[in-house]
N, C-alpha and C. Protein backbone atom coordinates (compact mmCIF):
# COMPACT_ATOMS: atom_id res chain seq x y z
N UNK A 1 0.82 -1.22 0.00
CA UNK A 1 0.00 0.00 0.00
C UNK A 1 0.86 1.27 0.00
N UNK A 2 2.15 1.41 1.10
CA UNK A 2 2.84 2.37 0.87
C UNK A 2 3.56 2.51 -0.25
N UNK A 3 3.87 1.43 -1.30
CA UNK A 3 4.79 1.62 -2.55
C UNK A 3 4.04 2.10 -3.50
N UNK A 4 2.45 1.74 -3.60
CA UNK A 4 1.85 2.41 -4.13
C UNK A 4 2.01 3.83 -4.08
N UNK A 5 1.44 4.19 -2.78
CA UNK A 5 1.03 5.53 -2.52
C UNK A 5 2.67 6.51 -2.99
N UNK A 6 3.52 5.94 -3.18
CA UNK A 6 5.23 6.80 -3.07
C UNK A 6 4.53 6.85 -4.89
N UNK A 7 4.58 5.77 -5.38
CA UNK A 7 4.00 6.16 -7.05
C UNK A 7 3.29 6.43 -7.26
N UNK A 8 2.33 6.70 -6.70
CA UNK A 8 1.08 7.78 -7.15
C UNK A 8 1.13 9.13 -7.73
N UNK A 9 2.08 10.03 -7.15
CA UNK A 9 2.48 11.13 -7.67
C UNK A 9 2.77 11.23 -9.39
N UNK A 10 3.49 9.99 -9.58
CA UNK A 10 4.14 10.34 -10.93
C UNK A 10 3.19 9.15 -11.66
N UNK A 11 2.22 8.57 -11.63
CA UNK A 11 1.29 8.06 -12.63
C UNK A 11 0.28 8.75 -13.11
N UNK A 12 0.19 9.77 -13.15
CA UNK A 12 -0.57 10.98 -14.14
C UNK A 12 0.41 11.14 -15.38
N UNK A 13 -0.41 11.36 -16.91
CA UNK A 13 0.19 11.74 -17.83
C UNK A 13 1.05 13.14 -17.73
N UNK A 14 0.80 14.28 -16.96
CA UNK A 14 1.60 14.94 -16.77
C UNK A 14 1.60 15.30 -15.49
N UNK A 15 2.44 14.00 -14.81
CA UNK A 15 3.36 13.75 -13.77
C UNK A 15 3.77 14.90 -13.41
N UNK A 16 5.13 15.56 -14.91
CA UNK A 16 5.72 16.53 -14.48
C UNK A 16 5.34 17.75 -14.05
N UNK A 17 4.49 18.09 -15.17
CA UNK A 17 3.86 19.71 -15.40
C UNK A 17 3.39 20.12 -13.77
N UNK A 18 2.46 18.76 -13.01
CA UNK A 18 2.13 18.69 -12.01
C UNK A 18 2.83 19.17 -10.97
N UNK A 19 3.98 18.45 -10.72
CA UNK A 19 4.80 18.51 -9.84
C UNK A 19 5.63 19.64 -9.65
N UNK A 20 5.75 20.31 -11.27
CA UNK A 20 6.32 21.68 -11.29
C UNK A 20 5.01 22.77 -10.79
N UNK A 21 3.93 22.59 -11.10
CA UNK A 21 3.21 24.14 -10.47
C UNK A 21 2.81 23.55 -8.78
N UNK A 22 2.76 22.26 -8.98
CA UNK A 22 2.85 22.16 -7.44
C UNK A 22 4.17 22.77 -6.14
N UNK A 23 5.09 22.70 -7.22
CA UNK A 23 6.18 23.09 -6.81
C UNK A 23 6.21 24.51 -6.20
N UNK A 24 5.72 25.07 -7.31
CA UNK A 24 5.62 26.78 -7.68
C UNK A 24 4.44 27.57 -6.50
N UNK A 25 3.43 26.71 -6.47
CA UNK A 25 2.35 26.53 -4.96
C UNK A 25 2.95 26.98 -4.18
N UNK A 26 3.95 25.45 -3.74
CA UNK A 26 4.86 25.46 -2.37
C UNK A 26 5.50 27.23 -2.18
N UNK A 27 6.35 27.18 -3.24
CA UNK A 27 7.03 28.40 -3.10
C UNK A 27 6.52 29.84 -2.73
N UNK A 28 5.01 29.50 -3.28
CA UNK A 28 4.44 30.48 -3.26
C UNK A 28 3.45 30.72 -1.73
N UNK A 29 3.52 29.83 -0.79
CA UNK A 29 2.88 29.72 0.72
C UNK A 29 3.22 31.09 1.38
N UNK A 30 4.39 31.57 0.63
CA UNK A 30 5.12 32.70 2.07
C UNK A 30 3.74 33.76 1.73
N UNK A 31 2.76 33.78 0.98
CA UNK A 31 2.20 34.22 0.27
C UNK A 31 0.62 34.78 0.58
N UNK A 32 0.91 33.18 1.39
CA UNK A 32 -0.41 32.71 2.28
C UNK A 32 -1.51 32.23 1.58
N UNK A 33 -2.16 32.57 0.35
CA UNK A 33 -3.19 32.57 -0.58
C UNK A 33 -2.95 30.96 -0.99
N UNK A 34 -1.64 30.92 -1.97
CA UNK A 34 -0.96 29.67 -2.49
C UNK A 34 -1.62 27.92 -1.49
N UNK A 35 -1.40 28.49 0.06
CA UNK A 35 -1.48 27.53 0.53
C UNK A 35 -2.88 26.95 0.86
N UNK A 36 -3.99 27.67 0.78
CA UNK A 36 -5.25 27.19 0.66
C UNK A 36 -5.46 25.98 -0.42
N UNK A 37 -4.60 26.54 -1.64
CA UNK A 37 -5.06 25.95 -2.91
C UNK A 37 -4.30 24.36 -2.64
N UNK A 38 -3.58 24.36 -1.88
CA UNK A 38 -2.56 23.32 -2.03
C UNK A 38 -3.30 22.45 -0.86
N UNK A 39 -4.16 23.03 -0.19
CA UNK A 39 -5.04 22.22 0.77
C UNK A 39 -6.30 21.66 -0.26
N UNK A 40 -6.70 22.50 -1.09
CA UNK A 40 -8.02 21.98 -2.03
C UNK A 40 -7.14 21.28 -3.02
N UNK A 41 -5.89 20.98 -3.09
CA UNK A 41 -5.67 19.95 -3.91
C UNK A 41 -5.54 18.59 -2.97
N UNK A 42 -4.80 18.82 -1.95
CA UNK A 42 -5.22 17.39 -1.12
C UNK A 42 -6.25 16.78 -1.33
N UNK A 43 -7.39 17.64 -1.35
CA UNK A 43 -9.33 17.26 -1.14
C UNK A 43 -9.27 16.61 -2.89
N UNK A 44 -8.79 17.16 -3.32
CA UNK A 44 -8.99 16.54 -4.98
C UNK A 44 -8.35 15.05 -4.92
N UNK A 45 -6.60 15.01 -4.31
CA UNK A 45 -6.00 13.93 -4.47
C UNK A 45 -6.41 12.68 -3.99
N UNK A 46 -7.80 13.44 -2.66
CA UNK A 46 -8.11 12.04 -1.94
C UNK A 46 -8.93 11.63 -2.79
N UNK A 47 -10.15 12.14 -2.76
CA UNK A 47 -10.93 11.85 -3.58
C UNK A 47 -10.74 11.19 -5.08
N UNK A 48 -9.75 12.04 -5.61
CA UNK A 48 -9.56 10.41 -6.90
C UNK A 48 -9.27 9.64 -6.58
N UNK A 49 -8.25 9.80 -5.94
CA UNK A 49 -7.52 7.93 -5.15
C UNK A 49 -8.56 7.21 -4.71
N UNK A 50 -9.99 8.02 -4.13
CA UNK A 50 -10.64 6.83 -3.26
C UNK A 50 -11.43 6.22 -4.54
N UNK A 51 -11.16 6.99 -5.93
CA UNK A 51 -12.21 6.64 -6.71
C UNK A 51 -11.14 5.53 -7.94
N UNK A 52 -10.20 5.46 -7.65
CA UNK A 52 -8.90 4.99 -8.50
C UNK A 52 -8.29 5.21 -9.45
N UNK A 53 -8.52 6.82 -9.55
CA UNK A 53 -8.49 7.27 -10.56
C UNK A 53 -6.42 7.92 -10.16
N UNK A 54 -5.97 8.90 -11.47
CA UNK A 54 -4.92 9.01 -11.05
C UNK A 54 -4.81 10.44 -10.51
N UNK A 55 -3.31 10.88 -10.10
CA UNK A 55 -3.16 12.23 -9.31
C UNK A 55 -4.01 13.46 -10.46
N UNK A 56 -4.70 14.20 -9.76
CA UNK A 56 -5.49 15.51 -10.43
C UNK A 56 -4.28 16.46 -11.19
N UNK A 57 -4.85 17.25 -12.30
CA UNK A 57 -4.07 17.79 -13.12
C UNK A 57 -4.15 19.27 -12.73
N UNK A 58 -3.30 19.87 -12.64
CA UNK A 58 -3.99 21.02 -12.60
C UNK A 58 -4.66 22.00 -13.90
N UNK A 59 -4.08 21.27 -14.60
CA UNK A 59 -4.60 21.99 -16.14
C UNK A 59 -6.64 21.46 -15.96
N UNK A 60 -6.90 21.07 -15.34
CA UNK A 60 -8.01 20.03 -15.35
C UNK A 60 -9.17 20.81 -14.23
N UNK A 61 -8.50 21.23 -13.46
CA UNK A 61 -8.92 21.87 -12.18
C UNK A 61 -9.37 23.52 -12.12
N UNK A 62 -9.99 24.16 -11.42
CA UNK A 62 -10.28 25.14 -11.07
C UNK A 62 -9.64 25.60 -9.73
N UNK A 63 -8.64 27.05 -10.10
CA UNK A 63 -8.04 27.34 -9.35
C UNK A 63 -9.04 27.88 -7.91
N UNK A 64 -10.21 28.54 -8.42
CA UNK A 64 -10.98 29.18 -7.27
C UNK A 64 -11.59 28.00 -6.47
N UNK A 65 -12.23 26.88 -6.69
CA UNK A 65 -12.50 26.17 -6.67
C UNK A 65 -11.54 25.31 -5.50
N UNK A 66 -10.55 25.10 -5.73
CA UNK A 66 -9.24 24.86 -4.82
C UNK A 66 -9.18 25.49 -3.80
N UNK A 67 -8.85 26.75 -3.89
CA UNK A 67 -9.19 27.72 -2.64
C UNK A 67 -10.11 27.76 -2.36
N UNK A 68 -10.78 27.61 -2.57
CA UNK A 68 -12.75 27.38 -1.50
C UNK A 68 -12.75 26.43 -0.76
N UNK A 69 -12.05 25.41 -1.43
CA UNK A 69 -11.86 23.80 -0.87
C UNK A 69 -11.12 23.99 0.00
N UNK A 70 -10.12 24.18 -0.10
CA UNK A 70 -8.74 24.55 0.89
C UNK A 70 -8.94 25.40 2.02
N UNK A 71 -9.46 26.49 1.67
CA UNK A 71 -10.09 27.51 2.83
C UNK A 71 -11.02 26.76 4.07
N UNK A 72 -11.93 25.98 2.92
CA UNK A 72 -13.01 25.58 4.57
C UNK A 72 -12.74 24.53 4.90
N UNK A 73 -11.48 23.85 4.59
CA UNK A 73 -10.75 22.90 5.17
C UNK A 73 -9.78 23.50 6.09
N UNK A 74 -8.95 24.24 6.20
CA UNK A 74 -8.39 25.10 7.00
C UNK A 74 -9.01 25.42 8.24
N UNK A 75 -10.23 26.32 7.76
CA UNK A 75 -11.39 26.97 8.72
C UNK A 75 -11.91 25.43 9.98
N UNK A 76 -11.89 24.00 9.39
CA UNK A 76 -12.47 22.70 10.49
C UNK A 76 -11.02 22.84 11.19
N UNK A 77 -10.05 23.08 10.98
CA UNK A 77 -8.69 22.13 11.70
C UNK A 77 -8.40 23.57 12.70
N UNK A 78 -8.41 24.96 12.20
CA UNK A 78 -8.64 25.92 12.79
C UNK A 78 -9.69 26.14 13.78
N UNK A 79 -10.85 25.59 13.75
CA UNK A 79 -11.74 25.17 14.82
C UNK A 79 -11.42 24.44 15.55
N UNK A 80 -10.63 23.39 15.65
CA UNK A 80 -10.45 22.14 16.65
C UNK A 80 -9.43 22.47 17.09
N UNK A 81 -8.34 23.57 16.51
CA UNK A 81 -7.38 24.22 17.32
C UNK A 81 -7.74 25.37 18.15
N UNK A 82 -8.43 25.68 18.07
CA UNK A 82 -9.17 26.63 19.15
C UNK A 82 -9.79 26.04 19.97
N UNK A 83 -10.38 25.26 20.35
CA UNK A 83 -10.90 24.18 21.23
C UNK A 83 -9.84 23.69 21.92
N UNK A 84 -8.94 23.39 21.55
CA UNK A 84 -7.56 22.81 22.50
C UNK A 84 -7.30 24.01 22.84
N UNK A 85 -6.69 25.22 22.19
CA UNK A 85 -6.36 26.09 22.61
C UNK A 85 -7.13 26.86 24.08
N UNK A 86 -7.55 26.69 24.04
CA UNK A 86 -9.14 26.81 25.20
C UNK A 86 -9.42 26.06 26.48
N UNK A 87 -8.98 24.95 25.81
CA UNK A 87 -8.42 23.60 27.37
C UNK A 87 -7.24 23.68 27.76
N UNK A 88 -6.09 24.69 26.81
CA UNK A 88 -4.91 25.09 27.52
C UNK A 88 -5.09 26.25 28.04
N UNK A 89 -5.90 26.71 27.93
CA UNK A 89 -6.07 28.30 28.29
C UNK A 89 -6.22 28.31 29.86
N UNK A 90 -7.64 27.20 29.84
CA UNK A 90 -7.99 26.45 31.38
C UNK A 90 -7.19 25.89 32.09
N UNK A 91 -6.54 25.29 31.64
CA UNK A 91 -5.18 24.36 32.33
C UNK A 91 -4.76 25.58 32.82
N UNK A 92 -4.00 26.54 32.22
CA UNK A 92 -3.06 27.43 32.74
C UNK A 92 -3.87 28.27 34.04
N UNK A 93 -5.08 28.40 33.63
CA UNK A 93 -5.58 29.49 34.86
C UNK A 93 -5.90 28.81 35.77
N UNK A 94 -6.44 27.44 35.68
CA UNK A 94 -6.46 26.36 36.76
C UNK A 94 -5.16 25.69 37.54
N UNK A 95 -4.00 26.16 37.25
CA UNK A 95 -3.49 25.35 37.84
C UNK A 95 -2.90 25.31 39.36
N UNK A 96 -3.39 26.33 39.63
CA UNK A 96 -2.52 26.66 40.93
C UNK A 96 -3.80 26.07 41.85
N UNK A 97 -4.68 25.43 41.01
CA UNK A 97 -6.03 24.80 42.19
C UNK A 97 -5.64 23.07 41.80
N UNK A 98 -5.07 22.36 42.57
CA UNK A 98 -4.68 21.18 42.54
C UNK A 98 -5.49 20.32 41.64
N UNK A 99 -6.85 20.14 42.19
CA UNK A 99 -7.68 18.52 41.38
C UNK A 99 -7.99 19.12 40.27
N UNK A 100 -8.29 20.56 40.11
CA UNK A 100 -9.26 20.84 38.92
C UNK A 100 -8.20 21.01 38.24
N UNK A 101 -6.90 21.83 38.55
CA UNK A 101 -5.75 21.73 37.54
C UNK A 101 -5.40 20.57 37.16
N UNK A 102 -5.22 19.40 37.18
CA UNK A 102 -4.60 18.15 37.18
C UNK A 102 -6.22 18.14 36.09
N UNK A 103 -7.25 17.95 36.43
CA UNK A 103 -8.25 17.39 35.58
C UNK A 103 -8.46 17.89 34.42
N UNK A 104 -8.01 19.44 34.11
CA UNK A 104 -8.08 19.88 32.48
C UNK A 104 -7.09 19.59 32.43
N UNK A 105 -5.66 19.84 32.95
CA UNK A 105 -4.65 19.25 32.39
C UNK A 105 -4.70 17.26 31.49
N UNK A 106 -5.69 16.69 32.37
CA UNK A 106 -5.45 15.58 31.82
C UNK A 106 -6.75 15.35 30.64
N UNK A 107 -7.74 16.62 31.39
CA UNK A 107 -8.63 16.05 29.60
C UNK A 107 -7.81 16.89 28.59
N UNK A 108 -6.99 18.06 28.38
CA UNK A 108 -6.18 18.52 27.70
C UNK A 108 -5.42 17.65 26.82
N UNK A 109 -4.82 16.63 27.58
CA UNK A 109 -3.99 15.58 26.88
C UNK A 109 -4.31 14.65 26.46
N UNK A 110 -5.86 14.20 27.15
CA UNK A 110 -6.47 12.91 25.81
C UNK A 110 -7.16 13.92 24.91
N UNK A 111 -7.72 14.92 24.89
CA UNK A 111 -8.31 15.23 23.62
C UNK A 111 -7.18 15.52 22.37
N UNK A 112 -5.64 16.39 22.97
CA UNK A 112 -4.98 16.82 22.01
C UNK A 112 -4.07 15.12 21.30
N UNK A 113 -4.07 14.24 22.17
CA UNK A 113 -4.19 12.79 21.51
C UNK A 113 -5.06 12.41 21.02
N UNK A 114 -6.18 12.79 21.27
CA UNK A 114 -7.09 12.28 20.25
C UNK A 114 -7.59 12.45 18.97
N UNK A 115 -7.32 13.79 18.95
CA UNK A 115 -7.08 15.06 18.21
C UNK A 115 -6.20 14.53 16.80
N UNK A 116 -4.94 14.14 17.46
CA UNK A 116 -4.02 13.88 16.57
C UNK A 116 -4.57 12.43 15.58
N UNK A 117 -5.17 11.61 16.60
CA UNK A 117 -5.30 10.48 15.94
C UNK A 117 -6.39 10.59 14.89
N UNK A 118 -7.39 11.09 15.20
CA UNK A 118 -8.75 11.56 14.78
C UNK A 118 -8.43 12.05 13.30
N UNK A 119 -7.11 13.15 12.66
CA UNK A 119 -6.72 14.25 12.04
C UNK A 119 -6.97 13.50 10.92
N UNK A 120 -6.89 12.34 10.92
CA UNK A 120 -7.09 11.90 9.46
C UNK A 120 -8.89 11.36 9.00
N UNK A 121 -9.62 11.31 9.86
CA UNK A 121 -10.81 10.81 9.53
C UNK A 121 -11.36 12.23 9.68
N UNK A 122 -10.98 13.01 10.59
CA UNK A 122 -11.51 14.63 9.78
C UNK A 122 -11.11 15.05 8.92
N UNK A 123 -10.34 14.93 8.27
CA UNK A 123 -9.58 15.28 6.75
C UNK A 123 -10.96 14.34 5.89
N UNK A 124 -10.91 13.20 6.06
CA UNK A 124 -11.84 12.28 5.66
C UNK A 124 -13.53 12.77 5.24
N UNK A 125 -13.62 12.97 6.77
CA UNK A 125 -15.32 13.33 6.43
C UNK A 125 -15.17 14.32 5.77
N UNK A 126 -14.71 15.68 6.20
CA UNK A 126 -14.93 16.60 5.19
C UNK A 126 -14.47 16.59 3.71
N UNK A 127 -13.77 15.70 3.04
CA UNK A 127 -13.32 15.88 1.63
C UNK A 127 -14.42 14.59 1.22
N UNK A 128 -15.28 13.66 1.77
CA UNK A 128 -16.48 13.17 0.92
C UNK A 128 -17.25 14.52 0.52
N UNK A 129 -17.41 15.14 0.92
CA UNK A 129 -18.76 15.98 0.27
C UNK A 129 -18.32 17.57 0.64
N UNK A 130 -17.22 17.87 1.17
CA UNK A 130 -16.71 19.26 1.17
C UNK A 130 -17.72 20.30 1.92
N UNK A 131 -18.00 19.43 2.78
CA UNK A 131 -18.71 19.94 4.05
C UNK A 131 -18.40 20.01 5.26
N UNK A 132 -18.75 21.17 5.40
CA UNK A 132 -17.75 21.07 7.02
C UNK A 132 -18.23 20.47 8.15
N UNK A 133 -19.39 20.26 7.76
CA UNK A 133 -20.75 20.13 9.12
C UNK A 133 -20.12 18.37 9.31
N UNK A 134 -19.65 17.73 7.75
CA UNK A 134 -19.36 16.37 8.16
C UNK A 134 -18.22 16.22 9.01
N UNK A 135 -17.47 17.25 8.99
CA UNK A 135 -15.93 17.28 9.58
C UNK A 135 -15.79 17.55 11.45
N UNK A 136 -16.60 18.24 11.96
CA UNK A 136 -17.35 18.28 13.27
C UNK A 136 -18.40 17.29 14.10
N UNK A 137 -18.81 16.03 13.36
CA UNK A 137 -20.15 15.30 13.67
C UNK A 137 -18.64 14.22 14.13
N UNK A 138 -18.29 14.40 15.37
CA UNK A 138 -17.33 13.95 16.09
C UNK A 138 -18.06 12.51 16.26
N UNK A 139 -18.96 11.90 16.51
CA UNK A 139 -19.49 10.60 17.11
C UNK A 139 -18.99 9.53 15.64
N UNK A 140 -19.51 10.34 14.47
CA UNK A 140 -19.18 9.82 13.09
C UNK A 140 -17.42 9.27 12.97
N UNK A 141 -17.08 10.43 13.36
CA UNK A 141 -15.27 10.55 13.55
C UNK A 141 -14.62 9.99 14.11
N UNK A 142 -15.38 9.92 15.61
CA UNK A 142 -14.47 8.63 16.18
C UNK A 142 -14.76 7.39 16.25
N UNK A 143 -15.84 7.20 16.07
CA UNK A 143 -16.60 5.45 15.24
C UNK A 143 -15.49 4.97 14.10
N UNK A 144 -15.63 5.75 13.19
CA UNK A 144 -14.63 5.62 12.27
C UNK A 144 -12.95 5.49 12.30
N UNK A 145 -12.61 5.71 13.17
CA UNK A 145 -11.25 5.46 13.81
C UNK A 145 -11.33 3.85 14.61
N UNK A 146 -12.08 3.67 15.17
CA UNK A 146 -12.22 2.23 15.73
C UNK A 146 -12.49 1.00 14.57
N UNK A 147 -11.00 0.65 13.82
CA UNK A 147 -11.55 -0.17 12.84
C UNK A 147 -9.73 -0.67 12.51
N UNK A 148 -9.48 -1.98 11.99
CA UNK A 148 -7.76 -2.09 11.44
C UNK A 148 -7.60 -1.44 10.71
N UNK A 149 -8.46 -1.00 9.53
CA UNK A 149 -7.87 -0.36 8.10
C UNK A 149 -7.37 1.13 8.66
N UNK A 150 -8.52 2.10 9.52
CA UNK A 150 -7.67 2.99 9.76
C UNK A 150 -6.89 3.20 10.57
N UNK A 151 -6.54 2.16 11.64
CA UNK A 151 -5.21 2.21 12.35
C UNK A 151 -3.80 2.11 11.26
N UNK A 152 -4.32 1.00 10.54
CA UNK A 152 -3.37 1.23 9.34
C UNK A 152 -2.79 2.38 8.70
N UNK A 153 -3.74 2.46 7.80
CA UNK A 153 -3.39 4.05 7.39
C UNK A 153 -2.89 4.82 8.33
N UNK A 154 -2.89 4.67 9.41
CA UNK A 154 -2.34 6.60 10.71
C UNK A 154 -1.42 6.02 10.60
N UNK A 155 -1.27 4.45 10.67
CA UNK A 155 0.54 4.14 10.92
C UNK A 155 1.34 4.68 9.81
N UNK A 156 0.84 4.25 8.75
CA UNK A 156 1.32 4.49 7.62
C UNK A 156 2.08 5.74 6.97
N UNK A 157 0.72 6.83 7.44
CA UNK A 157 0.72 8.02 7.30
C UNK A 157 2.09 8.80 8.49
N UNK A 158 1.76 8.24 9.51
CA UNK A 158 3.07 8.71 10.21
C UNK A 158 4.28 8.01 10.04
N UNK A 159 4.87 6.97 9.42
CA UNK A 159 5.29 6.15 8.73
C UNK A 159 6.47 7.56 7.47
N UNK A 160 4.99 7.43 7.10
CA UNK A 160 5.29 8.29 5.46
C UNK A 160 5.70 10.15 6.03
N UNK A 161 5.30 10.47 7.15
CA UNK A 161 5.53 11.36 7.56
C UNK A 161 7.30 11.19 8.19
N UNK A 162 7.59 10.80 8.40
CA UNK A 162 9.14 10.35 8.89
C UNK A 162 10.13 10.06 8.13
N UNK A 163 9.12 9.42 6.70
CA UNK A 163 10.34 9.11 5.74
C UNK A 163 10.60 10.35 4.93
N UNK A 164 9.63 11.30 5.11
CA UNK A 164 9.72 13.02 4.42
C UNK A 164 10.76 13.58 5.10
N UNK A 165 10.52 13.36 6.29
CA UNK A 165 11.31 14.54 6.92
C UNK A 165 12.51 14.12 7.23
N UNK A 166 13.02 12.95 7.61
CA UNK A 166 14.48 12.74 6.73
C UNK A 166 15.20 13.09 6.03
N UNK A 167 14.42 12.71 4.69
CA UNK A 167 14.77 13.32 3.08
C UNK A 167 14.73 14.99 3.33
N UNK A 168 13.72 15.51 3.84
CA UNK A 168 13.79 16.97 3.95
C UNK A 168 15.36 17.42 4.81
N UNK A 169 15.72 16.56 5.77
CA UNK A 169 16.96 17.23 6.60
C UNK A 169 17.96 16.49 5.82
N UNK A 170 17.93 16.04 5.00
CA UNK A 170 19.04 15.47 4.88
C UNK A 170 19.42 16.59 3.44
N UNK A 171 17.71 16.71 2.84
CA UNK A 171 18.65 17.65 1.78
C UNK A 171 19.07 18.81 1.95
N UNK A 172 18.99 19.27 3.09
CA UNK A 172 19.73 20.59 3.92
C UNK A 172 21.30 20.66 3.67
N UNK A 173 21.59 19.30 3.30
CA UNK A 173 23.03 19.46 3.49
C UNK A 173 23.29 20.42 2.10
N UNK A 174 22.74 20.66 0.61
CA UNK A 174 23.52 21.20 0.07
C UNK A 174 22.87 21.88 -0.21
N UNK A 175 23.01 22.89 -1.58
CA UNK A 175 21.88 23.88 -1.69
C UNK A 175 21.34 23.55 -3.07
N UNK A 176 21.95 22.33 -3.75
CA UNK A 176 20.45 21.67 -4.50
C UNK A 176 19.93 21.20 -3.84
N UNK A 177 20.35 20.37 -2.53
CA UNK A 177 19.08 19.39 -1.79
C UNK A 177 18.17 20.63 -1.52
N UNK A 178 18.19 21.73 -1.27
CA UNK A 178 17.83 22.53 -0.62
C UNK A 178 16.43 23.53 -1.50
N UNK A 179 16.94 23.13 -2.49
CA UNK A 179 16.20 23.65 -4.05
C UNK A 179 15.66 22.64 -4.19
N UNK A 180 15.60 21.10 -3.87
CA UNK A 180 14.41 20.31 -3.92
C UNK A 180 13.45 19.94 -3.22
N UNK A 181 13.56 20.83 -1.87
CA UNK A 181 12.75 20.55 -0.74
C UNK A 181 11.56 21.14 -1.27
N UNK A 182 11.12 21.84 -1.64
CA UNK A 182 9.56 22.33 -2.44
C UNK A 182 8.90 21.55 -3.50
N UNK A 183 9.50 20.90 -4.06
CA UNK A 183 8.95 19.58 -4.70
C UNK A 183 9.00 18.21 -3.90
N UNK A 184 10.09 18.17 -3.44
CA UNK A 184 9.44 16.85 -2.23
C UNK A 184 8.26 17.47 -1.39
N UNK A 185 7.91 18.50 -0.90
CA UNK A 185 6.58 18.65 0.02
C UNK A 185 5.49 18.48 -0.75
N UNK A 186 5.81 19.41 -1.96
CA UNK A 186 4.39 18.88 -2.89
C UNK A 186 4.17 17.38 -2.89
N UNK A 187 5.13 16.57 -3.71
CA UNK A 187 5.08 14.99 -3.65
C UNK A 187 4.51 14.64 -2.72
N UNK A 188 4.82 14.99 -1.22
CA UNK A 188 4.59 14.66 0.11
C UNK A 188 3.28 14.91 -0.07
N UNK A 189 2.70 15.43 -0.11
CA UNK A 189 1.47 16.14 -0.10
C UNK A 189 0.57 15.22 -0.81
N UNK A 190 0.64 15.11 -1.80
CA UNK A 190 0.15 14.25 -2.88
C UNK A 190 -0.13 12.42 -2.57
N UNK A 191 1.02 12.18 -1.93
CA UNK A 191 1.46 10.74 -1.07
C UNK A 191 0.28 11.04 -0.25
N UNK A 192 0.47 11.84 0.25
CA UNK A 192 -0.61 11.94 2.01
C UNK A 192 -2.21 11.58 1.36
N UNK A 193 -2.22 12.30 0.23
CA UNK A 193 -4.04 12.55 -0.10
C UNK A 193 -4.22 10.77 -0.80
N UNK A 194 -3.30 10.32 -1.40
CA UNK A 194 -3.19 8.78 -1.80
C UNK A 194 -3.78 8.10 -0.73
N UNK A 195 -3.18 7.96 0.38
CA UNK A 195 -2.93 7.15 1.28
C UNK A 195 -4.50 7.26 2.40
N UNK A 196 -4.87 8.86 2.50
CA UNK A 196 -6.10 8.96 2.81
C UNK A 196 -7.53 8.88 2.22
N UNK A 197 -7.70 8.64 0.63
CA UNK A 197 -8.12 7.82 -0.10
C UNK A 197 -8.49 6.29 -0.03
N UNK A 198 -7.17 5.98 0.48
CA UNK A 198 -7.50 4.73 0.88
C UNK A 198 -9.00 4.23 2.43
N UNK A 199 -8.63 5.31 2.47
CA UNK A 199 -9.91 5.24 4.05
C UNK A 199 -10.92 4.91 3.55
N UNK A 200 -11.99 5.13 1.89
CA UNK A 200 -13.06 4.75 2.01
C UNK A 200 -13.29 3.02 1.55
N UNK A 201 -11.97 2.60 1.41
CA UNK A 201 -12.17 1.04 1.41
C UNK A 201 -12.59 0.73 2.91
């Protein structure tokens, strides 16, 4: 499943063209705008993969369209970070009161674990139907986490997250590795939406 998902990127007829404006995306984040779109391409990448189709083109795609996608995907993960943010907020003003400090402190730390584990079946609900309302219906979310296939996949995914960031420090050492780190994130990127695709098997 993971050798797949590493070739997924480059089985589109234009593999390259792809990988170059994906590239150009990346570069373009300091930007802020760029990086919405590169979130509504995730939502595209899962979605073909779950359909078996190959990586999305961008010649094929709608740029506004991307950013709409990307935006109110942003806007769910930006919600659930404010919610933690909020149980740390409590932690901190609670703490100098022993039980109640200790007790947000510890729902603090299973939700922001849960949080983490969860990150991919909220990515999930909301890119079936690009709704946000599916991305919040938490009972749906964590049902859906209680299953092998998606323990799989999180392994995987953090797996595939480790073997990036390797390659990312390692190409630090020169300043072509350094000039390819914006096309490995795109790739990366692309890998990730593969692999979360796989969730609706």
């Amino acid at each position: 499943m993971i050798a797949e998902a590493f070739r997924y990127p480059l089985e589109s007829e234009d593999s390259i063209k792809t990988l170059l404006i994906g590239t150009l995306l990346v570069l373009g984040t300091v930007l802020i705008l760029p990086l919405f779109v590169l979130l509504g391409y995730l939502v595209r990448t899962m979605q073909a993969a779950a359909h078996g189709k190959p990586t999305p083109r961008f010649t094929d795609l709608n740029y506004t369209d991307l950013f709409r996608d990307g935006l109110k995907l942003a806007a769910v993960l930006f919600g659930y970070w404010l919610g933690i943010l909020a149980l740390l907020l409590l932690t901190g003003l609670t703490a100098e009161i022993s039980f109640i400090g200790t007790l947000f402190s510890l729902i603090t730390t299973v939700t922001y674990l849960s949080y983490l584990y969860a990150f991919p079946s909220i990515i999930y609900h909301y890119s079936r139907n690009n709704d946000i309302r599916d991305a919040y219906n938490l009972k749906q979310i964590l049902r859906f986490t209680w299953n092998r296939t998606y323990l799989t996949i999180f392994l995987l995914l953090a797996a595939t997250l480790l073997i990036f960031t390797t390659l990312q420090v390692a190409l630090f050492i020169t300043l072509i590795g350094i000039g390819l780190i914006p096309t490995l994130l795109f790739y990366e990127l692309t890998v990730y939406g593969r692999l979360l695709g796989e969730l609706v098997g």
